[in-house]
Every structure is written in structure tokens, then in C-alpha cells.
Protein backbone atom coordinates (compact mmCIF):
# COMPACT_ATOMS: atom_id res chain seq x y z
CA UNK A 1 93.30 106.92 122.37
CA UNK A 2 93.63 106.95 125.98
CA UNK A 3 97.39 105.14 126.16
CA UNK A 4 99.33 106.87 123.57
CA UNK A 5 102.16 104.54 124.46
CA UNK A 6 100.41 101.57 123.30
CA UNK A 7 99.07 103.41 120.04
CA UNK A 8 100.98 101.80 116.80
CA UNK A 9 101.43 103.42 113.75
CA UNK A 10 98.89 103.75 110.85
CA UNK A 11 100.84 100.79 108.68
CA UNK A 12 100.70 98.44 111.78
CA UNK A 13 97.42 98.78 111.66
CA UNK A 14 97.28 98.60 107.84
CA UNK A 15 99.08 95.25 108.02
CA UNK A 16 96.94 93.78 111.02
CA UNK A 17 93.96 94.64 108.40
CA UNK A 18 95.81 92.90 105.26
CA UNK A 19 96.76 89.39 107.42
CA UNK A 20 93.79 88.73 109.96
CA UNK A 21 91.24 87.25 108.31
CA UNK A 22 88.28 87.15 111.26
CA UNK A 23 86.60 90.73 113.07
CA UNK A 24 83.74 91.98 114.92
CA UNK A 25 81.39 94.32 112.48
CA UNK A 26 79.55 96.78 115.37
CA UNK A 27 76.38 98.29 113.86
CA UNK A 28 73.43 100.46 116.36
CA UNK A 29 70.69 97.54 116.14
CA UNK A 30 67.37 97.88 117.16
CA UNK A 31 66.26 99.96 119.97
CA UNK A 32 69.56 101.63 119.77
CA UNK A 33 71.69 98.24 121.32
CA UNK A 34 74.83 98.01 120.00
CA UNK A 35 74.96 94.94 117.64
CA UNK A 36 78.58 93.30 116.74
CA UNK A 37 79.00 90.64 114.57
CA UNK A 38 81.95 88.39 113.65
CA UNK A 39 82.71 88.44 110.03
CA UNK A 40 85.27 87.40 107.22
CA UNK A 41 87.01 90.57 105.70
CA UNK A 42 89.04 92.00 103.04
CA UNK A 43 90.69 94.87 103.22
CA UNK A 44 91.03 96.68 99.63
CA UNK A 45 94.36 99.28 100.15
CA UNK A 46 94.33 100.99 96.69
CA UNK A 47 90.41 101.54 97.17
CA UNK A 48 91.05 101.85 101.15
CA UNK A 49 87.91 100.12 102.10
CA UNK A 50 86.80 96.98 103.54
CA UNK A 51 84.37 94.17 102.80
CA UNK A 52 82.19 91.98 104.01
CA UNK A 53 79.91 89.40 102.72
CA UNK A 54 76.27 89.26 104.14
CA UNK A 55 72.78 87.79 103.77
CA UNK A 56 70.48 89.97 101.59
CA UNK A 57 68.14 90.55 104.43
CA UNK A 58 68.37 90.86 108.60
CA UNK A 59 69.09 92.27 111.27
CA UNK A 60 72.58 93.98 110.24
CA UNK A 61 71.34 94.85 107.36
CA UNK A 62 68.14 96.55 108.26
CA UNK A 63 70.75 98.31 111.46
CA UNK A 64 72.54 99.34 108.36
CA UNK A 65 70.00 100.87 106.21
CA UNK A 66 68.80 102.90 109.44
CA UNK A 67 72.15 103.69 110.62
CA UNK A 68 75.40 103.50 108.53
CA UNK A 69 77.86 104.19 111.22
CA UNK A 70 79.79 101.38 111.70
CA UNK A 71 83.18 100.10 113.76
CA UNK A 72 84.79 96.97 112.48
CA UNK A 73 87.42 95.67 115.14
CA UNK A 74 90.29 93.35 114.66
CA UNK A 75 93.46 91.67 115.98
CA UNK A 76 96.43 89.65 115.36
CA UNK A 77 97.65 86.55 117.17
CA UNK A 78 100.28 88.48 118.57
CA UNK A 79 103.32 87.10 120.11
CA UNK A 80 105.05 86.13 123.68
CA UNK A 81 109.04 87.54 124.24
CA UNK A 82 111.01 84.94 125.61
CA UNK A 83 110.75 84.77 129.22
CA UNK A 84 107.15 85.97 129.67
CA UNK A 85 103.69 83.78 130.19
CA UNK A 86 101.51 87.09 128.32
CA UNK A 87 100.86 87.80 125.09
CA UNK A 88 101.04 91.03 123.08
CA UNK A 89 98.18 91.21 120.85
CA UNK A 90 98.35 94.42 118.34
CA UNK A 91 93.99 95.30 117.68
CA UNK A 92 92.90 97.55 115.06
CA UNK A 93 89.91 99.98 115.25
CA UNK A 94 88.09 101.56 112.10
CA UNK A 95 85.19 103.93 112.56
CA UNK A 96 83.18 105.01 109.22
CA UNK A 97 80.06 104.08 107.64
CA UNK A 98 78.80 100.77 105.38
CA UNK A 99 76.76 101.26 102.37
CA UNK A 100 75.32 98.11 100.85
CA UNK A 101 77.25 97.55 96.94
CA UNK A 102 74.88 97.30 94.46
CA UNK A 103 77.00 97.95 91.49
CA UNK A 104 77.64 93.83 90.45
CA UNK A 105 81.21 94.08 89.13
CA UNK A 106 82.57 95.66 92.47
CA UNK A 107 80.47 93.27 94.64
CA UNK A 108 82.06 90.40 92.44
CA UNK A 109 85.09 91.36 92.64
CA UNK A 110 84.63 92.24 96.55
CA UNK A 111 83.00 88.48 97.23
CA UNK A 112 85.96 86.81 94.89
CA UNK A 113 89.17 88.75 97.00
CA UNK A 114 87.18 87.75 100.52
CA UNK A 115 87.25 84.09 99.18
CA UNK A 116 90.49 84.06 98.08
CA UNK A 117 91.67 84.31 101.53
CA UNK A 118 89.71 81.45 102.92
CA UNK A 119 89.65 78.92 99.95
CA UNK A 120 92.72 76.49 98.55
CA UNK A 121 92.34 78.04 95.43
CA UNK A 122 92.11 81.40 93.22
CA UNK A 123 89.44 79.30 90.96
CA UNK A 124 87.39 77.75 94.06
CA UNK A 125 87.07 81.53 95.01
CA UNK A 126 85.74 82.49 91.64
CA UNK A 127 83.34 80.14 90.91
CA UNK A 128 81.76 80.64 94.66
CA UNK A 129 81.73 83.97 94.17
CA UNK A 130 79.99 83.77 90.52
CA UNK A 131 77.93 81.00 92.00
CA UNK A 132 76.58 82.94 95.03
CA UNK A 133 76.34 86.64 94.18
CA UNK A 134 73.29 86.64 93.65
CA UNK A 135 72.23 85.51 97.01
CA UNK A 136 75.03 87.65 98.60
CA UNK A 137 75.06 91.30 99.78
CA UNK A 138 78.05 93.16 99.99
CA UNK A 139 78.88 95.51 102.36
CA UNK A 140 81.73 98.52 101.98
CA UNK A 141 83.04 100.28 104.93
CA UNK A 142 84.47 103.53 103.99
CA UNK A 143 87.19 104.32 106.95
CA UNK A 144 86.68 107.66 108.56
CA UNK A 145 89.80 106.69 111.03
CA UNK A 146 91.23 103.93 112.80
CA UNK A 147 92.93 103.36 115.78
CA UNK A 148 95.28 100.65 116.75
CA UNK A 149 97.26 99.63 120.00
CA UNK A 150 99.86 96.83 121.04
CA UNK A 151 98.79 95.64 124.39
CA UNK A 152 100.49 92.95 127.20
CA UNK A 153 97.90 90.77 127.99
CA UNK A 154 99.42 90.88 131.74
């Protein structure tokens, strides 16, 4: 990181990961572009991974299977001090690589905890997730390192 002053500590950036619920997955696409994606997450601490939920098939995943490298970015809503029109906005950066889950009780479990932070209910999450698994691919990305800054929108 360029601006060392801005960097925040690792469990900032753990708790910007546990809270936001939105982030851009970047994969290398096709002909070597850069492909990013916005994407649900959860972030798993005790396995220290993150998930997504995908379509079985496409572009990302077909990036994926050629490339695994990945960086998944993120930010909270951040905050204004009293006084000043800017916001500051804390972002989180994780580098690693994505492997498609094909063991079914992890993907379950990995499609139930991303719905449980978008739907009213524990139960609505687990029936979806039953419901749709087999339709779903799961993706795991295994964090290499992260990064993560507190910046004045000025």
C-alpha cells in the first residue's frame, strides 16, 4: 500500500468483510481483460474464506477454471465528522485464488450463511438454499492477503 497512513488494521478490515454485504469479484476474463463482477458475499472467519454464489456455467466461471487468481473488493458506508461535506469510506482488498466447491455439504452450508444475510428469515434461507443448490455453483476464495484503507472522499 502506497499511503501507509490510510492503511487500517487487519480486524478493520475483518469487520468491513463480516457487515457489507455487496463487492466487486475481479477475475482475468478472456483475452486477458480484467473482468469484475458485483456479488453477494459471506465471509466464513473460523474457515477464513469467502463465498459467493454463481451460475453453473459463464463467463466467470470459465475465467475461473483458466485462471484462479482472484481480488474481491469491498467497502463500508462510511461516515461524515461533524462539520465536513466528505465522507470516509474504509475499502477492503483480498488477493487469493477461487476454486469452484464441489463437496455438497460445504456448498450448502456456504449458499444457506450467504442467504441468511439477505433474507427475513434463518428458514427462508434454508429452504432457498436446499431448493437451489443444485442449480448453484459455489465459489471459495482462499485469502492470500488483504489490504484495507480509510480514505476522505475530499
Amino acid at each position: 500500500m502506497r499511503r501507509h497512513r490510510q492503511q487500517v488494521s487487519e480486524e478493520e478490515c475483518r469487520q468491513v468483510l463480516r457487515t457489507e454485504g455487496r463487492c466487486v469479484l475481479s477475475v482475468l476474463g478472456e483475452g486477458g481483460y480484467p473482468y469484475g463482477i458485483p456479488l453477494d458475499f459471506y465471509f466464513d472467519e473460523v474457515r477464513g474464506k469467502v463465498y459467493f454464489h454463481s451460475a453453473r456455467e459463464g463467463h466467470k466461471v470459465d475465467a475461473l477454471r483458466s485462471n484462479p487468481k482472484a481480488c474481491m473488493t469491498t467497502w463500508n458506508t462510511g461516515f461524515k465528522k461533524p462539520g465536513d461535506w466528505a465522507w470516509y469510506v474504509t475499502s477492503v482488498i483480498c488477493f487469493g485464488r477461487v476454486r469452484l466447491v464441489d463437496e455438497e455439504d460445504l456448498a450448502l452450508d456456504a449458499l444457506f450463511q450467504i442467504g441468511k444475510k439477505y433474507y427475513p428469515s434463518a428458514e427462508e434461507a434454508r429452504e432457498l438454499a436446499q431448493k437451489t443448490l443444485s442449480r448453484v455453483q459455489i465459489l471459495e476464495l482462499t485469502i492470500d492477503h488483504m489490504t484495507g484503507k480509510l480514505v476522505h472522499e475530499s
